[in-house]
Structure formats: C-alpha cells, structure tokens
C-alpha atoms as a PDB file:
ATOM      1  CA  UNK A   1     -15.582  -5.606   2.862  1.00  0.00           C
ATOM      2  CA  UNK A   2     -12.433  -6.551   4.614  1.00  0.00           C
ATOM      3  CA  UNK A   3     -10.317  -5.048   2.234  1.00  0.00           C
ATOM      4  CA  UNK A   4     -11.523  -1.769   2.217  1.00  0.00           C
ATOM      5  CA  UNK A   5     -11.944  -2.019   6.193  1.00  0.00           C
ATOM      6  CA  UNK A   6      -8.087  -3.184   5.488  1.00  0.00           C
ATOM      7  CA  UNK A   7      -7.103  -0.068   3.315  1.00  0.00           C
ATOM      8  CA  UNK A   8      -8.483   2.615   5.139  1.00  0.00           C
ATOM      9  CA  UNK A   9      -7.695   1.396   8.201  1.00  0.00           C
ATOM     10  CA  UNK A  10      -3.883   0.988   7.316  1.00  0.00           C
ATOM     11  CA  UNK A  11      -2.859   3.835   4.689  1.00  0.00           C
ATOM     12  CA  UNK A  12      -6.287   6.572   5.169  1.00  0.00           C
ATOM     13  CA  UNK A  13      -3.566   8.527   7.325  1.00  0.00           C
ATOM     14  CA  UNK A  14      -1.188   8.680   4.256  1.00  0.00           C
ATOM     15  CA  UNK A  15      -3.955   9.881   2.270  1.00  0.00           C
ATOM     16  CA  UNK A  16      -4.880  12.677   4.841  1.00  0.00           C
ATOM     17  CA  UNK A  17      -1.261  13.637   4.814  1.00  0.00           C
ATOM     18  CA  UNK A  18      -0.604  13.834   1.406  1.00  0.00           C
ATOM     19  CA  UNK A  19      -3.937  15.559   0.857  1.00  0.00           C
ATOM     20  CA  UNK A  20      -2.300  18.418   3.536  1.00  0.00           C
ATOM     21  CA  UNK A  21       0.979  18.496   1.506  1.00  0.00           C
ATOM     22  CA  UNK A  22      -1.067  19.295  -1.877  1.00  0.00           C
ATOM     23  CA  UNK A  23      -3.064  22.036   0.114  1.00  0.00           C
ATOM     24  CA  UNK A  24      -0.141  23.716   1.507  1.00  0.00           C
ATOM     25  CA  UNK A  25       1.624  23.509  -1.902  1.00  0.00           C
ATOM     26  CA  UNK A  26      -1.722  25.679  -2.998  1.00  0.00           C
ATOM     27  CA  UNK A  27      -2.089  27.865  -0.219  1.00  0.00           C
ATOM     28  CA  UNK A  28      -1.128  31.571  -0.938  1.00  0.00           C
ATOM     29  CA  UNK A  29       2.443  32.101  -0.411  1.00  0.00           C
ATOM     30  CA  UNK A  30       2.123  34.352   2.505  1.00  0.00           C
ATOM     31  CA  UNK A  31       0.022  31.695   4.499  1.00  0.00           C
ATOM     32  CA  UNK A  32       2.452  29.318   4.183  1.00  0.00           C
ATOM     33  CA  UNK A  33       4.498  29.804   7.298  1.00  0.00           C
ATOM     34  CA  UNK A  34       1.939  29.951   9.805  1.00  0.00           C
ATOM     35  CA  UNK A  35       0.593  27.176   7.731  1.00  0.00           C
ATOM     36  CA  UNK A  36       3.801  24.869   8.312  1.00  0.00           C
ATOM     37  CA  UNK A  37       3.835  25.940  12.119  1.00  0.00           C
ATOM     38  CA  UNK A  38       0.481  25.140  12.652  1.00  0.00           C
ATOM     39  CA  UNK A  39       1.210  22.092  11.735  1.00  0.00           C
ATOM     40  CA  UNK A  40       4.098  21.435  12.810  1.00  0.00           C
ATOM     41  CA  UNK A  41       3.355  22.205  16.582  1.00  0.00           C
ATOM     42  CA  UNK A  42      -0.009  20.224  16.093  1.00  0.00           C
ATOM     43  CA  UNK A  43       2.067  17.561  15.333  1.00  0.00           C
ATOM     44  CA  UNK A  44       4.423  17.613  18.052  1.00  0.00           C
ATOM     45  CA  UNK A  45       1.419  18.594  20.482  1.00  0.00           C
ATOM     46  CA  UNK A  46      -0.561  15.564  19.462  1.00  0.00           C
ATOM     47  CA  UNK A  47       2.908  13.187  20.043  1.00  0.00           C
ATOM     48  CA  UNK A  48       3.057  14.026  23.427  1.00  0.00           C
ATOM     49  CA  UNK A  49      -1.014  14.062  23.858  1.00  0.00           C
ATOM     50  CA  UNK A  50      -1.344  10.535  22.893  1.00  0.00           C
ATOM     51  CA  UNK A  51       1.591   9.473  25.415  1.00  0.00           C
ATOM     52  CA  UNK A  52       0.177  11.329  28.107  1.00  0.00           C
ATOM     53  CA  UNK A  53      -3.221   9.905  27.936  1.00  0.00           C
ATOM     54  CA  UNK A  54      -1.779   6.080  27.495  1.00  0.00           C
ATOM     55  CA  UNK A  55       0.043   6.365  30.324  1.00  0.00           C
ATOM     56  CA  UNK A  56      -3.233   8.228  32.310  1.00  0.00           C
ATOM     57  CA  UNK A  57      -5.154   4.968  30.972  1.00  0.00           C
ATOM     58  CA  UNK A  58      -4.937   1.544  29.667  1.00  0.00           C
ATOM     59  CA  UNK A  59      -7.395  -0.234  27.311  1.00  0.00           C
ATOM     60  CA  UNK A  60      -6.037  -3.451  25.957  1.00  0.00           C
ATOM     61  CA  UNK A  61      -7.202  -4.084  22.154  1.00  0.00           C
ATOM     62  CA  UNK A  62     -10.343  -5.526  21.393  1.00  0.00           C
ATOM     63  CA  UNK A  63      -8.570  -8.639  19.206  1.00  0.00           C
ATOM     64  CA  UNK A  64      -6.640  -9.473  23.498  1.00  0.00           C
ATOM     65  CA  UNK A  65     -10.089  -9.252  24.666  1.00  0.00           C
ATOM     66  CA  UNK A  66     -12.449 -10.787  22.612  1.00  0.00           C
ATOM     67  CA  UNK A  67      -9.654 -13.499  21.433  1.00  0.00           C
ATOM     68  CA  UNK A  68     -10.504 -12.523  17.936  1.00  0.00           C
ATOM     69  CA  UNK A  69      -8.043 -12.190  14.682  1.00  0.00           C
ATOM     70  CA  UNK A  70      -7.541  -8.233  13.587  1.00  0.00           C
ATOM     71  CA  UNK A  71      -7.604  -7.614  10.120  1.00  0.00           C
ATOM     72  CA  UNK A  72      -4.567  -5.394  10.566  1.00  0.00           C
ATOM     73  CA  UNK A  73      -1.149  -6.590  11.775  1.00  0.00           C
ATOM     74  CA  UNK A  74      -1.256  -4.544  15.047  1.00  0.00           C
ATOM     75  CA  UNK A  75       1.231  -5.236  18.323  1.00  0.00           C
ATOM     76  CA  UNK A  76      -0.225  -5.696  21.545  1.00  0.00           C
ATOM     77  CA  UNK A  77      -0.145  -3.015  23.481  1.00  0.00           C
ATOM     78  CA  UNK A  78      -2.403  -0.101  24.960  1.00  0.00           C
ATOM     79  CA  UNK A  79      -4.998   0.711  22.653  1.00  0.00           C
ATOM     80  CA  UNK A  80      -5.578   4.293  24.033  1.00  0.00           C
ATOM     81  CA  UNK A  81      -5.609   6.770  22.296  1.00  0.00           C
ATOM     82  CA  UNK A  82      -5.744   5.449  18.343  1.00  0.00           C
ATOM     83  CA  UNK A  83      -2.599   7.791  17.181  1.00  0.00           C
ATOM     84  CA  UNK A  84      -4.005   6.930  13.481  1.00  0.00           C
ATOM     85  CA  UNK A  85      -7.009   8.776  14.747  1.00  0.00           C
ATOM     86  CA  UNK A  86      -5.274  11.388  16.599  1.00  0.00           C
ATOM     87  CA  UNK A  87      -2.674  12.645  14.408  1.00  0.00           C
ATOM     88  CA  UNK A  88      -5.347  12.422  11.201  1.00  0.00           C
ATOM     89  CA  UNK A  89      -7.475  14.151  12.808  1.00  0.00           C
ATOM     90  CA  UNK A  90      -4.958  17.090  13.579  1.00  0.00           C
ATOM     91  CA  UNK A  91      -3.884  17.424   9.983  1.00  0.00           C
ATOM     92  CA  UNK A  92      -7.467  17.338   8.682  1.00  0.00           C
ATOM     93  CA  UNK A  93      -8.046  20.536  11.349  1.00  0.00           C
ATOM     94  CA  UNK A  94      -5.451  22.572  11.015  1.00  0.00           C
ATOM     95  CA  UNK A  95      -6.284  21.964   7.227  1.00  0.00           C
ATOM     96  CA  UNK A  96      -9.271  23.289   7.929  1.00  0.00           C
ATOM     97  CA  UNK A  97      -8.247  25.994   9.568  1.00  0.00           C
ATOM     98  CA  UNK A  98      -6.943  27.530   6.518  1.00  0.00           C
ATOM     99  CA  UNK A  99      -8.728  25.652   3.298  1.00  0.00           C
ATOM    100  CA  UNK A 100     -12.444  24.544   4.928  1.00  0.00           C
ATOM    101  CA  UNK A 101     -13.368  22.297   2.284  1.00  0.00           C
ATOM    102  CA  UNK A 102     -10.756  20.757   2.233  1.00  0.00           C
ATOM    103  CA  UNK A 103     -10.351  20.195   6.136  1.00  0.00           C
ATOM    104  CA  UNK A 104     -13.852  19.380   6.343  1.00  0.00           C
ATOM    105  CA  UNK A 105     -13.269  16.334   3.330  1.00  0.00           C
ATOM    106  CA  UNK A 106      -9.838  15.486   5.769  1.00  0.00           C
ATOM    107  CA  UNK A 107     -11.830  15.445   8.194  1.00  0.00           C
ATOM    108  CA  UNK A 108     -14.458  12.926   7.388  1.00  0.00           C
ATOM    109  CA  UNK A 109     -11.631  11.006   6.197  1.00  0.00           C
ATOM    110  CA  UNK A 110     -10.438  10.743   9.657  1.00  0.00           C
ATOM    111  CA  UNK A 111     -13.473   9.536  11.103  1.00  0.00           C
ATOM    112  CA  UNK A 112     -13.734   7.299   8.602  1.00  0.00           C
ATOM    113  CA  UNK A 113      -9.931   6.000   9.510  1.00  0.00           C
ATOM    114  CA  UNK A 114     -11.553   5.433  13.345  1.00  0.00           C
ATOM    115  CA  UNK A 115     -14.317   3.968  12.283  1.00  0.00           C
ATOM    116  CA  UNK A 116     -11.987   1.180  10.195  1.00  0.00           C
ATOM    117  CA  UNK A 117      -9.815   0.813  13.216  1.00  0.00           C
ATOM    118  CA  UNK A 118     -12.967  -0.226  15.506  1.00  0.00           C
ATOM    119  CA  UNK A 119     -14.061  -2.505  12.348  1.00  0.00           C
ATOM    120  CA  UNK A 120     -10.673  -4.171  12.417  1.00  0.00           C
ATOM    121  CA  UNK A 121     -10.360  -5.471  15.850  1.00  0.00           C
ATOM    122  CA  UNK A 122      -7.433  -2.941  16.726  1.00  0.00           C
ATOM    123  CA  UNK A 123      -9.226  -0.198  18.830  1.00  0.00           C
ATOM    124  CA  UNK A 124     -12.419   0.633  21.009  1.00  0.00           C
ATOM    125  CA  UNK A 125     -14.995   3.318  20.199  1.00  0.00           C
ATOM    126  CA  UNK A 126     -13.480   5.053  23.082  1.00  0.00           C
ATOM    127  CA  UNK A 127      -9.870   4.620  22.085  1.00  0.00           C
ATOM    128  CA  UNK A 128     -10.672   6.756  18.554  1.00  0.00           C
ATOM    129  CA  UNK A 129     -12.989   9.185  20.203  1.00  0.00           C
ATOM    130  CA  UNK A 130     -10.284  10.287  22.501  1.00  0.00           C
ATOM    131  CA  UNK A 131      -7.955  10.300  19.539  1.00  0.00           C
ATOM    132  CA  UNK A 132     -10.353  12.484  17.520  1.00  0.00           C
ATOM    133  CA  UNK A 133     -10.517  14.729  20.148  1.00  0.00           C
ATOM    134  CA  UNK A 134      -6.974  14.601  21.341  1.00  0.00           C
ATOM    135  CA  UNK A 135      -6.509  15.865  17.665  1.00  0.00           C
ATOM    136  CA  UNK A 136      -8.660  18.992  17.408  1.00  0.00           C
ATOM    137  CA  UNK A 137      -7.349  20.006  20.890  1.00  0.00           C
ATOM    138  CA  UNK A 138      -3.730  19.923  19.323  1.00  0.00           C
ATOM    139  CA  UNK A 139      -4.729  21.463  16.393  1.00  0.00           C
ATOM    140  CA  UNK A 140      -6.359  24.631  17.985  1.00  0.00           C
ATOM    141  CA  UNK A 141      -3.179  24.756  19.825  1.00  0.00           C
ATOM    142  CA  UNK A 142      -1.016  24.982  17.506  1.00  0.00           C
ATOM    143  CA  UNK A 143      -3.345  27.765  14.891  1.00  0.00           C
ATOM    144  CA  UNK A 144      -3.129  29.423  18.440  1.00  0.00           C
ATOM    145  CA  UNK A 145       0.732  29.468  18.521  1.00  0.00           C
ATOM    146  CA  UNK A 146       1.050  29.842  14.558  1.00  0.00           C
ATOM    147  CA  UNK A 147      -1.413  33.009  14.522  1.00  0.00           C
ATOM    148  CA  UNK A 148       0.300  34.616  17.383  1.00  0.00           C
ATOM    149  CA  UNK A 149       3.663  34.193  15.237  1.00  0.00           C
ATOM    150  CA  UNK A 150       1.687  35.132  12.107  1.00  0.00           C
ATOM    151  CA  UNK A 151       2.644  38.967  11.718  1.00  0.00           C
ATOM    152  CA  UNK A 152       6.491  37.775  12.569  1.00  0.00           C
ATOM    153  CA  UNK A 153       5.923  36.064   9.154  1.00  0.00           C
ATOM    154  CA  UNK A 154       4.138  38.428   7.293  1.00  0.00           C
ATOM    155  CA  UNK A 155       7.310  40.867   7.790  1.00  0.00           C
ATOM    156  CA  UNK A 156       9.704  38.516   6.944  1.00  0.00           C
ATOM    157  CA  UNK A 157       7.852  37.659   3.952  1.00  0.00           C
ATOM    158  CA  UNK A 158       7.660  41.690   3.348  1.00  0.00           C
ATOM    159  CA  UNK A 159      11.342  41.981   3.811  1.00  0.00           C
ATOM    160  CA  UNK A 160      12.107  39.177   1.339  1.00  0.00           C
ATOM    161  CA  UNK A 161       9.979  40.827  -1.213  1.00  0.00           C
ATOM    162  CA  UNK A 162      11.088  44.031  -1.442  1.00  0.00           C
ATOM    163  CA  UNK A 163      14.945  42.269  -1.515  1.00  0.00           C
ATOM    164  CA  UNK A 164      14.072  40.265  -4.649  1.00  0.00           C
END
C-alpha cells in the first residue's frame, strides 16, 4: 500500500499533465488558443495563489508534528496550500472546461493526488482542501480571461485560413 500511496503521491501530477497535453493535442484546432491561455493564466494564477495563502498561514507538516517518517522525501517547510493539489487540480478544470470527461477523470485524479499526500505524512486535510480549491478558483479565472480573448482568436485563426 505504500507504494501506490508513494506513486500517486509523487508523479499523479505528471500524469494529470500529460493527460492535458494529449487533450489539447485533440481538441479542435480552433479551441486551441483559448485552450493554451486558459491554461496558461491558470497556471500562473495558481503560482501566485499558493504563495499568497502560505504567507496568509502556516501549517507545519504532519511528519514535524507527529515526529513520524513521510513516505515521500518532502523539505520542511509550510505545508499550506499542497501546490501538488493546487496546480492538479487547475489543469484537471480547465480540462474540463473544454473536454468534461476528461476533466472530470483529471479531476478525480487530483483528489486522489490529495488524498496520497495526507496518506504520506506530507500535508493536512486542510492543506489539500485549500489547494483543491485554490485550483478551481484559478481555473475559472483564467476560462474567464481566455473566453473574453476567445473571438481575438477565432479571427486570427480566420485570417490564417483564408491565407493558406
């Protein structure tokens, strides 16, 4: 059980990332842009999220507290927000904002990446619950921003069609 606590815990946020990469690849060409943006500003949004809210709070790691051995190799530092959580947790929703299966599979995956984090000594419940949400937040944001864009694109990818 370790392992897989292990595995997800430590490379579940590759998987959610590479699982975006393969939907974007698939997504009609015209999406694409506000696709990328989307995620893109997510991204960036959900950087500066996570650094905000450590610095608004502190929760040291449950392996400082409870003198206990993570399964992960993790430094010690503030434990809120779980980034892993956080920026998973973005990609999975703004994947889900344009392929809902998909997303909603990411998604999962995400909590699932949380859940292993708690299991390995390395974060709180409350740590990954902010993250989660930290994530969604930043996501909406930046389908906000990438659908307000969105008919910038659509003319641009007019344009180039009509000059190839």
């Amino acid at each position: 059980m370790d392992f897989l606590i292990r595995a997800v815990a430590n490379y579940a946020l590759y998987a959610v990332g590479l699982a975006a990469i393969v939907v974007w690849l698939r997504a009609p060409r015209a999406e694409k842009p506000a696709f990328a943006v989307a995620g893109v500003v997510a991204a960036a949004l959900v950087a500066l999220g996570v650094k905000v809210a450590g610095t608004v709070w502190s929760d040291p790691r449950p392996f400082v507290v409870d003198h206990t051995t993570p399964l992960v190799r993790h430094s010690v530092d503030n434990g809120f927000p779980s980034d892993h959580t956080a920026l998973a947790a973005t990609v999975a929703a703004v994947v889900l904002l344009w392929h809902r299966r998909a997303g909603a599979a990411l998604l999962v995956v995400a909590a699932l990446l949380g859940a292993a984090r708690v299991a390995a000594h390395v974060h709180h419940w409350p740590d990954v619950l902010t993250g989660f949400a930290i994530g969604l937040v930043c996501a909406a944001l930046g389908a906000v921003v990438a659908r307000a864009l969105a008919p910038r694109f659509s003319r641009a990818v007019e344009r180039r069609q009509r000059t190839v």
